[in-house]
Protein backbone atom coordinates (compact mmCIF):
# COMPACT_ATOMS: atom_id res chain seq x y z
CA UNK A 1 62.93 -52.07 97.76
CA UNK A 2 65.00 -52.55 100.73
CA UNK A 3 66.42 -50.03 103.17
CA UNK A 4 69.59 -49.85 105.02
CA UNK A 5 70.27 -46.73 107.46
CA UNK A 6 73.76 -46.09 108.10
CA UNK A 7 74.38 -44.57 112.09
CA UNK A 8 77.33 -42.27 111.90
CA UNK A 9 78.99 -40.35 109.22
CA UNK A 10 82.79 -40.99 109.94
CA UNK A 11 84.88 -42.82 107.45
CA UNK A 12 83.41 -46.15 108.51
CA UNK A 13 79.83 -44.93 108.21
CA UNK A 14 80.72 -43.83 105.30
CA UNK A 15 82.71 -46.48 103.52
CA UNK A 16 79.44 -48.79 104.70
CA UNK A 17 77.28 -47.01 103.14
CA UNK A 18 79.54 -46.31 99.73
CA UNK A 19 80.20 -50.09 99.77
CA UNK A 20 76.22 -51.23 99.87
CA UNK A 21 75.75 -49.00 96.87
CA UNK A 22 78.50 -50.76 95.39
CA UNK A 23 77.27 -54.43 95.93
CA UNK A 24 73.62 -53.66 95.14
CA UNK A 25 74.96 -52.07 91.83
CA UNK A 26 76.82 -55.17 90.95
CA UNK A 27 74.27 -57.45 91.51
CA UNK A 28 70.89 -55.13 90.46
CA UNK A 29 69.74 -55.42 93.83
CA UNK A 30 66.66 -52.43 94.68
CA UNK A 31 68.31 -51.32 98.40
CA UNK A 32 67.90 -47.68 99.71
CA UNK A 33 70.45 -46.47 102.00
CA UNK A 34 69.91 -43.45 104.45
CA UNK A 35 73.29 -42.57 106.31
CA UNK A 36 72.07 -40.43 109.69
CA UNK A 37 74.89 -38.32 111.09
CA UNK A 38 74.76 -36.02 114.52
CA UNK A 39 76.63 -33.48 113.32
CA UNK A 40 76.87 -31.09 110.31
CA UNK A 41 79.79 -32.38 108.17
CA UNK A 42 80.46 -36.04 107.41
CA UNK A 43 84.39 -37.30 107.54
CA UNK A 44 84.57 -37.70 111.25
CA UNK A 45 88.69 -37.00 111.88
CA UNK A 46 88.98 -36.48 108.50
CA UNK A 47 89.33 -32.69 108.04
CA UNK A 48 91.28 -30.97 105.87
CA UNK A 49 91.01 -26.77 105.60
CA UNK A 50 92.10 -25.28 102.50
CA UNK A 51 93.45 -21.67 102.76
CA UNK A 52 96.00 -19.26 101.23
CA UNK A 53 97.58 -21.98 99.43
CA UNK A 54 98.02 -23.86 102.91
CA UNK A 55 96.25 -27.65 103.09
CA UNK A 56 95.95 -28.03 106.59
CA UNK A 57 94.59 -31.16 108.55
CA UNK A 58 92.78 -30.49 111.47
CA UNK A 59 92.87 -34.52 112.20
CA UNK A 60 94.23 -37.37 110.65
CA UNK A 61 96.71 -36.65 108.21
CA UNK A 62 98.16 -39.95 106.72
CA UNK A 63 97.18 -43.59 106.27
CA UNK A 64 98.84 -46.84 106.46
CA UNK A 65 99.65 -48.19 103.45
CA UNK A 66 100.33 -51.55 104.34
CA UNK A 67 96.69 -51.71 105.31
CA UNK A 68 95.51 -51.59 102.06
CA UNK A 69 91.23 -50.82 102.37
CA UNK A 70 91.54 -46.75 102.43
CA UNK A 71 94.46 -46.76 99.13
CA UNK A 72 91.94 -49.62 97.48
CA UNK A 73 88.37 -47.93 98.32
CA UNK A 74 90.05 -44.34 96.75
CA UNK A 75 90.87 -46.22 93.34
CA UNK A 76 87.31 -47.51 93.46
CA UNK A 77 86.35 -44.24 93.69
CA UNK A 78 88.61 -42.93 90.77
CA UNK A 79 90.98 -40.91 93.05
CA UNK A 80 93.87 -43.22 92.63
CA UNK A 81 95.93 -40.39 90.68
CA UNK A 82 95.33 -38.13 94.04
CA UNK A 83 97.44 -40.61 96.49
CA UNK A 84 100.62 -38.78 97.42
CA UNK A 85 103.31 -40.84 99.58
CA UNK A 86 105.71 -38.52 102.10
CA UNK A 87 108.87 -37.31 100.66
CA UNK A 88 111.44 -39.51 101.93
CA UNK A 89 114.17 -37.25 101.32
CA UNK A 90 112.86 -35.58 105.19
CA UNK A 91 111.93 -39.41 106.71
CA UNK A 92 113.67 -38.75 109.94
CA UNK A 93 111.64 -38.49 113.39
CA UNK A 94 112.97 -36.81 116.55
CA UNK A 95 112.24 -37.48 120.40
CA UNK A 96 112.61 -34.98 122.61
CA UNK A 97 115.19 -36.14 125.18
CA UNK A 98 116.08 -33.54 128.43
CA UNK A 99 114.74 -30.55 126.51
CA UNK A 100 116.42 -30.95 123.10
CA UNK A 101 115.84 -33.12 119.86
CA UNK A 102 117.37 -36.14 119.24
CA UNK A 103 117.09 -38.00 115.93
CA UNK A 104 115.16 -41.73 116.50
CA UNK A 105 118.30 -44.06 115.32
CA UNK A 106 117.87 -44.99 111.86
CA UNK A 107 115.97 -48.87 111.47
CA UNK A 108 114.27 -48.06 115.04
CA UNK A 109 110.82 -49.24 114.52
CA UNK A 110 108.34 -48.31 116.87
CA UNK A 111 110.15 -50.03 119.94
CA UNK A 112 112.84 -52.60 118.71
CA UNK A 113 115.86 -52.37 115.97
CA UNK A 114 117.53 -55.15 113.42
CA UNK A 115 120.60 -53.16 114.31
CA UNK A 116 122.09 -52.52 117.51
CA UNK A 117 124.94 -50.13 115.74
CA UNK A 118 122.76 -46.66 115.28
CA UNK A 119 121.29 -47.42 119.42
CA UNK A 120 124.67 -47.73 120.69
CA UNK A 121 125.68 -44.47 118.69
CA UNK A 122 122.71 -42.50 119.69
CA UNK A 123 122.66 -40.35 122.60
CA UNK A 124 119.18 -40.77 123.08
CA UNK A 125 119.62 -44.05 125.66
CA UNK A 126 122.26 -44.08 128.97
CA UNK A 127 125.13 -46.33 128.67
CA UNK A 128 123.30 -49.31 130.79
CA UNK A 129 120.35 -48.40 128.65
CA UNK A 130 122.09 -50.08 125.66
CA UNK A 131 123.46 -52.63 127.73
CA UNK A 132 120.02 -53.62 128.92
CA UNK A 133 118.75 -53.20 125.19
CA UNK A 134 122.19 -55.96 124.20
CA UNK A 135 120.64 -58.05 126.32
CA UNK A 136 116.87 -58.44 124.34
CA UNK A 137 118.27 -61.84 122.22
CA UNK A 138 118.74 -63.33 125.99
CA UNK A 139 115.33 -62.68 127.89
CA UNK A 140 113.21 -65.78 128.43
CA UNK A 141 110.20 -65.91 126.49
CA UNK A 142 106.58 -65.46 127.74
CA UNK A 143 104.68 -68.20 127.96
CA UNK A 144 101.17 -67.20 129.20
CA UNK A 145 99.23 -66.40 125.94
CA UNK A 146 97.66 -63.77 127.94
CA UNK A 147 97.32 -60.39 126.44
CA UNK A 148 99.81 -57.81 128.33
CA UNK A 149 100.32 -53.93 128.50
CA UNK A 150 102.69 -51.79 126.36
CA UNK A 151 103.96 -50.95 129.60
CA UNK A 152 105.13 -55.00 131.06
CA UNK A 153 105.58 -55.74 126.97
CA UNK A 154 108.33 -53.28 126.65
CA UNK A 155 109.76 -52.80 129.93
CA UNK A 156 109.91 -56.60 129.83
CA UNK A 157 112.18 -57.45 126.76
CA UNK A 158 114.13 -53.98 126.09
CA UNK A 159 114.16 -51.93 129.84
CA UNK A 160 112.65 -48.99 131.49
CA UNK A 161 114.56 -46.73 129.22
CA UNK A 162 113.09 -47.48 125.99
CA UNK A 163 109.42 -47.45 126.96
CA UNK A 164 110.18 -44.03 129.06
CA UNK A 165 112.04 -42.65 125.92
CA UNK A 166 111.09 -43.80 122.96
CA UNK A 167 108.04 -46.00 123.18
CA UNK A 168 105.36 -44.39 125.08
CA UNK A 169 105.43 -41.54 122.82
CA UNK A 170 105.73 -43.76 119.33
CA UNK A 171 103.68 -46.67 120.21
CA UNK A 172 101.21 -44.95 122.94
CA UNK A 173 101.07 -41.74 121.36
CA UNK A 174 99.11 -43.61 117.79
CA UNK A 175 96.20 -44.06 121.00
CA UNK A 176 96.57 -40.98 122.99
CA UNK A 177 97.17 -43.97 125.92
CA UNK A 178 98.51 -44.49 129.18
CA UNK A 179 101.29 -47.44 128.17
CA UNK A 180 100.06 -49.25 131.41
CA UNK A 181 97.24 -49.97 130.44
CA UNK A 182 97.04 -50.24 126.18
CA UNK A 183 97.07 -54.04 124.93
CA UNK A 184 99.45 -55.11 122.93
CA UNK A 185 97.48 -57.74 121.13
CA UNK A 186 95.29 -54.61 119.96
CA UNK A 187 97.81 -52.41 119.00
CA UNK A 188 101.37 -53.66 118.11
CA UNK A 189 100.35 -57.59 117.42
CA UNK A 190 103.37 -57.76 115.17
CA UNK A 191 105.60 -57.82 118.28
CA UNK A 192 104.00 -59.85 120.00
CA UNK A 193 104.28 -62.42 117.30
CA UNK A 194 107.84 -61.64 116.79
CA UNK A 195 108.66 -62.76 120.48
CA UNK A 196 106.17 -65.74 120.10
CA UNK A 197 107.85 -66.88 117.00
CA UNK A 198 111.74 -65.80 117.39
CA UNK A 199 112.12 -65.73 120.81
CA UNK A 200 113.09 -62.21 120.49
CA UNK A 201 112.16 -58.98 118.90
CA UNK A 202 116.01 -58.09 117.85
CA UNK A 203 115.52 -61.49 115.71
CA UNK A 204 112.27 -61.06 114.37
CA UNK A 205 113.18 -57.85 113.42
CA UNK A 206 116.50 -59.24 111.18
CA UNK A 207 113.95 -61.50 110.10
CA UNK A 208 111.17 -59.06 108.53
CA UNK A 209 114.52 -57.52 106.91
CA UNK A 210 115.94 -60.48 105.50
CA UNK A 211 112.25 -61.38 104.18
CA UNK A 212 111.26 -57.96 102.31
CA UNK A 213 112.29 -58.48 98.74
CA UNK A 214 113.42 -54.93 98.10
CA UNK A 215 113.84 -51.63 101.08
CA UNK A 216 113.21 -48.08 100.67
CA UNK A 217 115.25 -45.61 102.05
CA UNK A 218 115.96 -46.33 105.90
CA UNK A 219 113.84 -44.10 107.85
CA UNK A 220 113.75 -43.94 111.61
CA UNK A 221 110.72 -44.02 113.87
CA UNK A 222 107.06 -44.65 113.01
CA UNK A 223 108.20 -46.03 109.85
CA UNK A 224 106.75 -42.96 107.66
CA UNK A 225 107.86 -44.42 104.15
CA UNK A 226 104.75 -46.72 104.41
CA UNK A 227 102.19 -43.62 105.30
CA UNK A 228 100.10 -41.82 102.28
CA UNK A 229 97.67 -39.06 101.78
CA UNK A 230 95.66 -37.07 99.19
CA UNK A 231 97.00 -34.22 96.84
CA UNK A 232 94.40 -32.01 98.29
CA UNK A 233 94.33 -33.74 102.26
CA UNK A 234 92.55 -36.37 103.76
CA UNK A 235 89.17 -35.32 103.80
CA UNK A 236 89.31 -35.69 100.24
CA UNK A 237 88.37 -39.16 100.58
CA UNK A 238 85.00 -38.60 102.61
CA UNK A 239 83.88 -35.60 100.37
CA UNK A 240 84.37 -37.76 97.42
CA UNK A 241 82.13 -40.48 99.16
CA UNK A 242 79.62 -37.88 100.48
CA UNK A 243 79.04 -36.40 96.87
CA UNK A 244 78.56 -40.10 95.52
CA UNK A 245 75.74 -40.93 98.12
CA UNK A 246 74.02 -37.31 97.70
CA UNK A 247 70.84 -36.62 99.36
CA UNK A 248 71.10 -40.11 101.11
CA UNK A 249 72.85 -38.40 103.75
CA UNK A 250 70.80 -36.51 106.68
CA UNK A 251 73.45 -34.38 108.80
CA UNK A 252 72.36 -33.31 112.08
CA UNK A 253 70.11 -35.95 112.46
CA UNK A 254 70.77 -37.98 116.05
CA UNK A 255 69.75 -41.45 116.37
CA UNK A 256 67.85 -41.67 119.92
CA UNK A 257 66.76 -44.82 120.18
CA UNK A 258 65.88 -48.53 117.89
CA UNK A 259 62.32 -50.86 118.13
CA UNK A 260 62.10 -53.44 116.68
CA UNK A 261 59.40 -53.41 113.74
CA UNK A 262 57.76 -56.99 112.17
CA UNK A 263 60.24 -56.37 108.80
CA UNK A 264 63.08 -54.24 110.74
CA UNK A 265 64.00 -51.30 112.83
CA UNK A 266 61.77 -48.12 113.45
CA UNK A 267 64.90 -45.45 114.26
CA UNK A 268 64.03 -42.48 116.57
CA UNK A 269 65.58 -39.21 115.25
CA UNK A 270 66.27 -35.98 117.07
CA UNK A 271 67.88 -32.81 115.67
CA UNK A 272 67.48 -31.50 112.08
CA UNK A 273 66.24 -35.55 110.94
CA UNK A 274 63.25 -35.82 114.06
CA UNK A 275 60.65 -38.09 113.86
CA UNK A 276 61.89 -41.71 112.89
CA UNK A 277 62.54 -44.28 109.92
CA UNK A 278 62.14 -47.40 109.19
CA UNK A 279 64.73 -49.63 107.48
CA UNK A 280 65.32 -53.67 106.77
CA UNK A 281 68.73 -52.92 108.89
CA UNK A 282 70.91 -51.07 110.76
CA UNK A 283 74.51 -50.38 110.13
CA UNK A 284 75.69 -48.57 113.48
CA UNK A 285 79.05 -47.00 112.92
CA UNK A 286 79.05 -44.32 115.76
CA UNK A 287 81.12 -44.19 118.89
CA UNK A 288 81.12 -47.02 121.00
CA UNK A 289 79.20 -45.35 123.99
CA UNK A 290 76.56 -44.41 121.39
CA UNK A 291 76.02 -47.88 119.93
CA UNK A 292 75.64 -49.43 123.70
CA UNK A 293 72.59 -46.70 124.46
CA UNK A 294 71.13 -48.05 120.72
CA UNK A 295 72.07 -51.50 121.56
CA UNK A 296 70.66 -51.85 125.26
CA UNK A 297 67.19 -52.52 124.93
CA UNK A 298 68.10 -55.48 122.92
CA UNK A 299 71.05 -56.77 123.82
CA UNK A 300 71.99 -55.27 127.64
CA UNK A 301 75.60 -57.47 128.03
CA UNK A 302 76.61 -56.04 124.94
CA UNK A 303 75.97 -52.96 125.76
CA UNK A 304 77.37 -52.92 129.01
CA UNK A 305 80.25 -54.49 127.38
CA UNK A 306 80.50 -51.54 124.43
CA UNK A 307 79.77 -48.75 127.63
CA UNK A 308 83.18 -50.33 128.84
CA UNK A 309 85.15 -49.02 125.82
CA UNK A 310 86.74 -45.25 127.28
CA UNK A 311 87.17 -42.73 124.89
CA UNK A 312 90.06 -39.93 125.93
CA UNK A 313 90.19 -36.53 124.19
CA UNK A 314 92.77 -34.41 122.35
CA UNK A 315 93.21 -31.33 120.05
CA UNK A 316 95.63 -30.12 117.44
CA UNK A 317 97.13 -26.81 116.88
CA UNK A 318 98.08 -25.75 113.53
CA UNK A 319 100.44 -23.02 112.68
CA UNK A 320 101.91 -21.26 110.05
CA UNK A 321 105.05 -19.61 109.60
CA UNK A 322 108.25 -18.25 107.60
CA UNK A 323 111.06 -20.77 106.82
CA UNK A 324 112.84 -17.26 108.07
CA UNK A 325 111.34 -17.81 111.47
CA UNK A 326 113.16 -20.46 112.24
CA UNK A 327 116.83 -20.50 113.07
CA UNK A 328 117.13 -23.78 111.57
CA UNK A 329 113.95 -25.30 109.88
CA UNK A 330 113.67 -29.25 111.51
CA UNK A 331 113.43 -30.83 107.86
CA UNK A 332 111.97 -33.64 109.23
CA UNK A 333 108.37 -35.20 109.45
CA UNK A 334 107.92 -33.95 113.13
CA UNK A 335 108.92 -35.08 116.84
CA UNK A 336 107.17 -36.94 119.79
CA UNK A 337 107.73 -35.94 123.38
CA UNK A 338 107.90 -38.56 125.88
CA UNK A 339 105.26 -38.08 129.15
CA UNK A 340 108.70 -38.20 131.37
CA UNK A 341 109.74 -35.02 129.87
CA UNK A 342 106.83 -32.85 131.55
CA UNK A 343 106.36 -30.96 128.61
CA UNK A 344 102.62 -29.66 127.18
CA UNK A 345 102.45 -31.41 123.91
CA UNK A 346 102.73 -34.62 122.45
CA UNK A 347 103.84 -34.35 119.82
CA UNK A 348 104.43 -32.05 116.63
CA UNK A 349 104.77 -32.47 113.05
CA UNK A 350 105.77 -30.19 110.22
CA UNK A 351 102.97 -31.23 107.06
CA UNK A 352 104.98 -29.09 104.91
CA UNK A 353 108.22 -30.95 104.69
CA UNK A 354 106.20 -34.75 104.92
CA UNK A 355 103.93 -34.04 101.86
CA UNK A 356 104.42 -31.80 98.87
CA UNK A 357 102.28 -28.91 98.35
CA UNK A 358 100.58 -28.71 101.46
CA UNK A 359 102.48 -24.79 101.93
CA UNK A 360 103.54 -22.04 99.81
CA UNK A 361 107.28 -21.64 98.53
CA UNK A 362 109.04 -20.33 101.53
CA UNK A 363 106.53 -21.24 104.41
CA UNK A 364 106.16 -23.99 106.68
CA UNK A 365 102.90 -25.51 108.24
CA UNK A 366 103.39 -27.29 111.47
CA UNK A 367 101.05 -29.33 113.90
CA UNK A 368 101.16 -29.41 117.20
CA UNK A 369 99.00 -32.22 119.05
CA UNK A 370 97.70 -31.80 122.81
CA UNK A 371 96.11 -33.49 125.32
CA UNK A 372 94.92 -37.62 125.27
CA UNK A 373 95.03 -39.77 128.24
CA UNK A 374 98.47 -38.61 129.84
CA UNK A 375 97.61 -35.14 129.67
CA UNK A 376 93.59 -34.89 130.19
CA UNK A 377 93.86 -31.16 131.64
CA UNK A 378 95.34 -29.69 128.81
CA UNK A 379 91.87 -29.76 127.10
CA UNK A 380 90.45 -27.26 129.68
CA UNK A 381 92.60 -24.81 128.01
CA UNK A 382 90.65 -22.39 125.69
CA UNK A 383 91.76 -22.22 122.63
CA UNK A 384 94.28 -19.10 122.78
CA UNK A 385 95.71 -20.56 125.96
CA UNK A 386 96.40 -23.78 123.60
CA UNK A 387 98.04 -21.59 120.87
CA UNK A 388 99.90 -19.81 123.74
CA UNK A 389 101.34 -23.54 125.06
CA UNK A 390 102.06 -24.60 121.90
CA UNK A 391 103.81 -21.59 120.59
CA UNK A 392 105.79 -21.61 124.11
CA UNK A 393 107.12 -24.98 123.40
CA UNK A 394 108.39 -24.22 119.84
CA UNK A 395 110.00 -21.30 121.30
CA UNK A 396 111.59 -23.80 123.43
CA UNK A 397 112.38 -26.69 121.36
CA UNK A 398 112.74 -25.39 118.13
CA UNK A 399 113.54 -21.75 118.85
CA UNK A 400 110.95 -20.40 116.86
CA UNK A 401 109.97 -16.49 118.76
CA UNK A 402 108.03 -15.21 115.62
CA UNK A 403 103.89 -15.06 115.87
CA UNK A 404 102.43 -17.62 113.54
CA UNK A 405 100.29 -16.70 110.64
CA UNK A 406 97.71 -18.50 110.80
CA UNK A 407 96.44 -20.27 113.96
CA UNK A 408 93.82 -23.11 113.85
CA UNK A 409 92.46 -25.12 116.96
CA UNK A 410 90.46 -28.00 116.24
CA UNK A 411 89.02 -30.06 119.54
CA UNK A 412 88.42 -33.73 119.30
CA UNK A 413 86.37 -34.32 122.27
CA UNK A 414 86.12 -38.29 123.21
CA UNK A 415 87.60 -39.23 119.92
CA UNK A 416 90.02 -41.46 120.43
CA UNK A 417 88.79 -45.18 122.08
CA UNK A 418 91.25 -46.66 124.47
CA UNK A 419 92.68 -50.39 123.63
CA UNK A 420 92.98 -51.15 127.07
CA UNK A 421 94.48 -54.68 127.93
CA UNK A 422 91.57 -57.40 127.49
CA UNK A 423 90.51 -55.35 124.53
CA UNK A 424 90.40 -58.04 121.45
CA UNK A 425 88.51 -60.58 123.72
CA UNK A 426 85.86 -57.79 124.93
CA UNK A 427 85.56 -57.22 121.06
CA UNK A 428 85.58 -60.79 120.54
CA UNK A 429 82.24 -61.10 122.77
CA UNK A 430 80.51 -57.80 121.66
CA UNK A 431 80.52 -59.43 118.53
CA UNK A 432 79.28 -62.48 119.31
CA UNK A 433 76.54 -61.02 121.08
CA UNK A 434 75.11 -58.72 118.48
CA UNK A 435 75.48 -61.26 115.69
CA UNK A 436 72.18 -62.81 116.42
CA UNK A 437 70.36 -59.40 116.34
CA UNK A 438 68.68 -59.54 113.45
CA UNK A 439 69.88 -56.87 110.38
CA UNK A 440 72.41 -55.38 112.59
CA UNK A 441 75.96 -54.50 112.81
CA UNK A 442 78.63 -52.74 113.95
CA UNK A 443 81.39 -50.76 112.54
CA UNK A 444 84.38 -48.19 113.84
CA UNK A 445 87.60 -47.13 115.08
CA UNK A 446 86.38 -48.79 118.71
CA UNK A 447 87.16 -52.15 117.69
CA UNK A 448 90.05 -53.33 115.69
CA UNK A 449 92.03 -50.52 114.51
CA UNK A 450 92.03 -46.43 114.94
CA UNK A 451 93.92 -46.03 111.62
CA UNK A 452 91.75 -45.13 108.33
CA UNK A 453 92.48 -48.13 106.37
CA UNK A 454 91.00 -50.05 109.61
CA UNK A 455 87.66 -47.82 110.08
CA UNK A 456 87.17 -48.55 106.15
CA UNK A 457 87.95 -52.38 106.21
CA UNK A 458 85.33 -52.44 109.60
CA UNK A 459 82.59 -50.58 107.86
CA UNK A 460 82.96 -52.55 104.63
CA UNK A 461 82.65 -55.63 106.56
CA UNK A 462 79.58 -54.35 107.94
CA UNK A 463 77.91 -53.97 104.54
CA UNK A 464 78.58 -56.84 103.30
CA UNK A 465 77.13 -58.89 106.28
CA UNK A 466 74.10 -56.88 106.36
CA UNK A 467 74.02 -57.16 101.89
CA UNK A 468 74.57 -61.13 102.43
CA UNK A 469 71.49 -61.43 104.64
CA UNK A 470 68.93 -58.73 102.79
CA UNK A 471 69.93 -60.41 99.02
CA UNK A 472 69.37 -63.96 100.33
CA UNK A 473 66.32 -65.98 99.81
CA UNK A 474 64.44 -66.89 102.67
């Protein structure tokens, strides 16, 4: 019987674990997994609170569905019935602009547009902001095959204007980044091959619209149409996995340190799990900071290299209130704020009009999200002074004067890893690195995606490059 332990009991951790049951199933393989996780729930940022008829998600709240490992793993797991997509008929997304909300043109992806006709109507950009926008079709392509921040990218090809107004909030705001510093290659590599391949993102983007067979409704924005959930919220995924692999999982159990063994790993354990355990390998899906202390006695550049990834921190505020307590309900899917506006949130996002049933006829159940790298100081707020900013904002932005119903603060300290530029080639080398440690691997949000479907697709990956080398013959 072989063992694999499983470091970290996020979504990747998880879907590692889940996935070397399901290979040693399908090929009557005797492997043991132990899954080891710090704290005292699995699911990571997936946390969903059920409550008076309210579904309210304390992190992540939608997946990708382009990306199709999170939508594909929750079929394997029977729960394909439970995948909910946003209700279109509210697809809009607002910015806030000099202290009001303006609607995202319509066909405004992310940080370019197929059309020019919705910019040059929307008051969201200045006259010579448009102009500069007009001119995208006519910059000179870059040639250096260098990787570049969202900052140069966009200011670049489309102007000051957009990445001040639109893009630092859409774009940056996914990573909680500062735009000078987040790579492109990392996080909007679609882009970046648009420019490479059309010369400019106005034509790639007529391009991808001439190429998709059939179009949903046009939506503005972060392009919610493609974005799904669960019936009863997104931590319905990791509970389902987490009742599947049973009393294989040891919450608040810390991995402290790994030594090498003549058939494995001898793991030391602190916490609720302390003592140790041996295994045949390692699957190490925690935080990158935590894999380089696991990873240093063995591999010190990698480690060094994985100590490099930063982490920033943020929190979101959930509220409840009346549809009466608003003097004009946003039916919308929410609104970003731009860091130039100077205000104390991020951006906010109302779960009750993107997916059914997550509120009671006649209530709504916003979000509010603080903090990240723009606005580290926010998280030395307590909690009440949180609720306090956040409620002061809606009172500005969406007039909203009643007290919410019910309040709920959820802190995601060093959550989010930062994709600064560099980031796929210091990836590139981590990898390369650890792939001679013997029955090891990685897996997580740090390296190739933040999004769900990414952390599942990394910590399948995992399993079945550890499963390849424990079910071959020597």
């Amino acid at each position: 019987m072989k063992r694999v332990a499983v470091i970290g009991g996020g979504i990747s951790g998880l879907a590692a674990a889940y996935r070397l049951r399901e290979l040693a199933a399908a090929r009557e393989f005797p492997l043991e997994v132990e899954l080891l996780e710090r704290g005292a729930r699995c699911g990571g940022a997936l946390e969903t609170i059920r409550r008076d008829g309210f579904v309210i998600e304390t992190g992540a709240d939608s997946f990708l569905s382009e990306k199709t490992s999170a939508a594909e793993l929750a079929r394997r797991l029977g729960l394909g019935a439970d995948l909910v997509p946003t209700r279109e008929i509210y697809g809009k997304t607002f910015v806030v602009r000099a202290g009001r909300l303006v609607e995202v043109p319509a066909g405004f992806m992310m940080l370019a547009t197929a059309h020019f006709g919705p910019v040059f109507r929307s008051s969201l950009f200045s006259p010579l902001g448009k102009l500069r926008m007009a001119l995208e079709p006519f910059i000179a392509t870059r040639t250096s095959g260098d990787d570049e921040s969202l900052d140069s990218f966009v200011t670049r090809r489309l102007g000051r204007e957009v990445l001040d107004r639109v893009a630092q909030a859409l774009a940056g705001g996914i990573y909680t980044a500062d735009p000078k510093h987040l790579s492109t290659t990392a996080t909007i590599p679609r882009f970046v091959e648009m420019e490479r391949r059309y010369g400019s993102l106005f034509k790639g983007m007529r391009a991808a619209e001439r190429a998709r067979a059939s179009k949903g409704p046009e939506v503005s924005g972060a392009r919610w149409s493609l974005f799904q959930s669960f019936k009863n919220g997104m931590a319905t995924l990791p509970e389902t996995i987490a009742r599947r692999l049973g009393e294989s999982i040891r919450t608040e159990t810390e991995v402290v340190g790994m030594t090498k063994t003549a058939d494995g790993w001898r793991l030391g354990l602190a916490g609720g799990g302390s003592g140790s355990i041996d295994a045949d390998a390692v699957i190490c899906a925690a935080p990158a900071y935590a894999a380089a202390r696991i990873v240093s006695p063995h591999e010190p550049a990698a480690a060094k290299l994985l100590g490099g990834i930063t982490y920033a921190s943020a929190a979101t505020v959930n509220l409840t209130f009346r549809e009466s307590d608003f003097e004009g309900p946003p039916r919308a899917f929410g609104f970003v704020v731009p860091a130039v506006e100077h205000r104390r949130i991020i951006a906010a996002s109302f779960s009750s009009f993107k997916f059914e049933g997550r509120a009671p006829a006649g209530a709504i159940l916003a979000r509010a999200f603080i903090g990240g790298e723009l606005h580290r100081e926010m998280m030395n707020l307590s909690d009440d002074e949180m609720v306090a900013a956040v409620r002061d904002e809606f009172r500005a932005l969406l007039g909203v004067k009643a007290a919410p119903g019910i309040t709920v603060v959820r802190r995601w300290p060093d959550a989010m890893p930062q994709y600064d530029v560099g980031h796929l080639a210091r990836v590139d080398e981590i990898e390369r690195l650890i792939a001679p440690i013997p029955g090891f691997a990685i897996a997580g949000a740090a390296y190739r995606g933040v999004g769900s479907p990414d952390c599942v697709r990394s910590g399948e990956a995992a399993a079945d490059t550890i499963f390849a080398k424990l079910s071959t013959p020597k």
